[in-house]
Protein backbone atom coordinates (compact mmCIF):
# COMPACT_ATOMS: atom_id res chain seq x y z
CA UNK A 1 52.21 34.43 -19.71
CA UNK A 2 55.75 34.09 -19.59
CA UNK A 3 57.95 35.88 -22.71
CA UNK A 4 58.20 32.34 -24.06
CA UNK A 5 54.33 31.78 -24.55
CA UNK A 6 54.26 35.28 -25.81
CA UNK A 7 56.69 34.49 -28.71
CA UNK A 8 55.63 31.47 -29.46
CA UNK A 9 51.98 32.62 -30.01
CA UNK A 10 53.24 35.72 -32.03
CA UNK A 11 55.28 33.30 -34.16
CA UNK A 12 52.16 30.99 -34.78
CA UNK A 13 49.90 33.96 -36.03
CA UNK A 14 53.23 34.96 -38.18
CA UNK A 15 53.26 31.71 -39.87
CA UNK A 16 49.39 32.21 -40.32
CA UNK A 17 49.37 35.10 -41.53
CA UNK A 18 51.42 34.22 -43.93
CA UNK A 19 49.94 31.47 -45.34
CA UNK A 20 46.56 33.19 -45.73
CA UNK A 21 45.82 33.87 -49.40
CA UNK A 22 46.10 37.47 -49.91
CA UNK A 23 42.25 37.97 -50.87
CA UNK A 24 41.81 36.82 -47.29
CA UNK A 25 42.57 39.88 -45.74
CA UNK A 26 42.53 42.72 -48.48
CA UNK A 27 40.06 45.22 -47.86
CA UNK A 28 38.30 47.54 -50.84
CA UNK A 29 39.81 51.13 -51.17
CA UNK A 30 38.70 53.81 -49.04
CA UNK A 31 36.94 55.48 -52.13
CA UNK A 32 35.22 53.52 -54.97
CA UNK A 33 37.63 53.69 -57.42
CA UNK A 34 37.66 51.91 -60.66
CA UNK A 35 41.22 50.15 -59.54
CA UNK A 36 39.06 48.56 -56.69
CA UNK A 37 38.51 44.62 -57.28
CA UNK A 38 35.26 44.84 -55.70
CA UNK A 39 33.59 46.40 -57.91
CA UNK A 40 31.53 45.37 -60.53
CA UNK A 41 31.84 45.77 -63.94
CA UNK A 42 28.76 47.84 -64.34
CA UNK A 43 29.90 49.78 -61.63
CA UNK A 44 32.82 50.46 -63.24
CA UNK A 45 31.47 51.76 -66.70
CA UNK A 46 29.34 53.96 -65.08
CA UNK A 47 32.33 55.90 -63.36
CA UNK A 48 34.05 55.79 -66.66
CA UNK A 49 31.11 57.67 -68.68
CA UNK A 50 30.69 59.90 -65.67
CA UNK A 51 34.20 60.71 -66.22
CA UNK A 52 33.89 61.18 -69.90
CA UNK A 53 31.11 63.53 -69.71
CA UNK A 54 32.94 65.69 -67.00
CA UNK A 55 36.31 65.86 -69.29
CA UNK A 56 34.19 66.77 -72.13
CA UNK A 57 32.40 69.28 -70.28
CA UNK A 58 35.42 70.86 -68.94
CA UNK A 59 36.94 70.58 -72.94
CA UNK A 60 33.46 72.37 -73.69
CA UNK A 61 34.39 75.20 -70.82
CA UNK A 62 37.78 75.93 -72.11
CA UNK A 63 36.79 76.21 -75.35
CA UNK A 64 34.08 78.90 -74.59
CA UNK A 65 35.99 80.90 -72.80
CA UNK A 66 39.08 80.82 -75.37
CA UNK A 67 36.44 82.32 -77.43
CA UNK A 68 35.23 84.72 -75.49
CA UNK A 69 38.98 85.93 -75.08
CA UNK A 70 39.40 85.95 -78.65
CA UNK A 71 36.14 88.02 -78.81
CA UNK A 72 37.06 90.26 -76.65
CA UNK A 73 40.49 90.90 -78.12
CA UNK A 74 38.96 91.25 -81.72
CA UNK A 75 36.49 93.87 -80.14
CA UNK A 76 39.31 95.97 -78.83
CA UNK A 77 40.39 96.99 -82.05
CA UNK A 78 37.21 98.01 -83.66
């Protein structure tokens, strides 16, 4: 193939590559993430109330042990 024929079929893929709808060639995230437009709404809400229940676990965490550190500190001066 001469540089010619080279060009010329790298300019023709160009051209349709750019005329392909975007959806044509996107490809779902690497991770499932709710930002992902494959995924389903179900999908979706189920992540979300995962997430929920972790931040209020975590909320739950920090609050015991503020409490225990408050414990603690009122025990000291007994």
């Amino acid at each position: 193939m001469t540089i010619t024929q080279i060009t010329r079929t790298f300019l023709v893929l160009l051209m349709l590559a750019a005329l392909a709808p975007a959806d044509a060639y996107a490809k779902p995230n690497s991770y499932p993430g709710e930002n992902s437009k494959f995924n389903s709404k179900s999908a979706v809400g189920k992540w979300e109330a995962e997430r929920a229940k972790r931040i209020e676990e975590r909320k739950q965490r920090r609050e015991e042990r503020r409490l225990k550190r408050l414990n603690e500190k009122n025990n000291r001066s007994n």
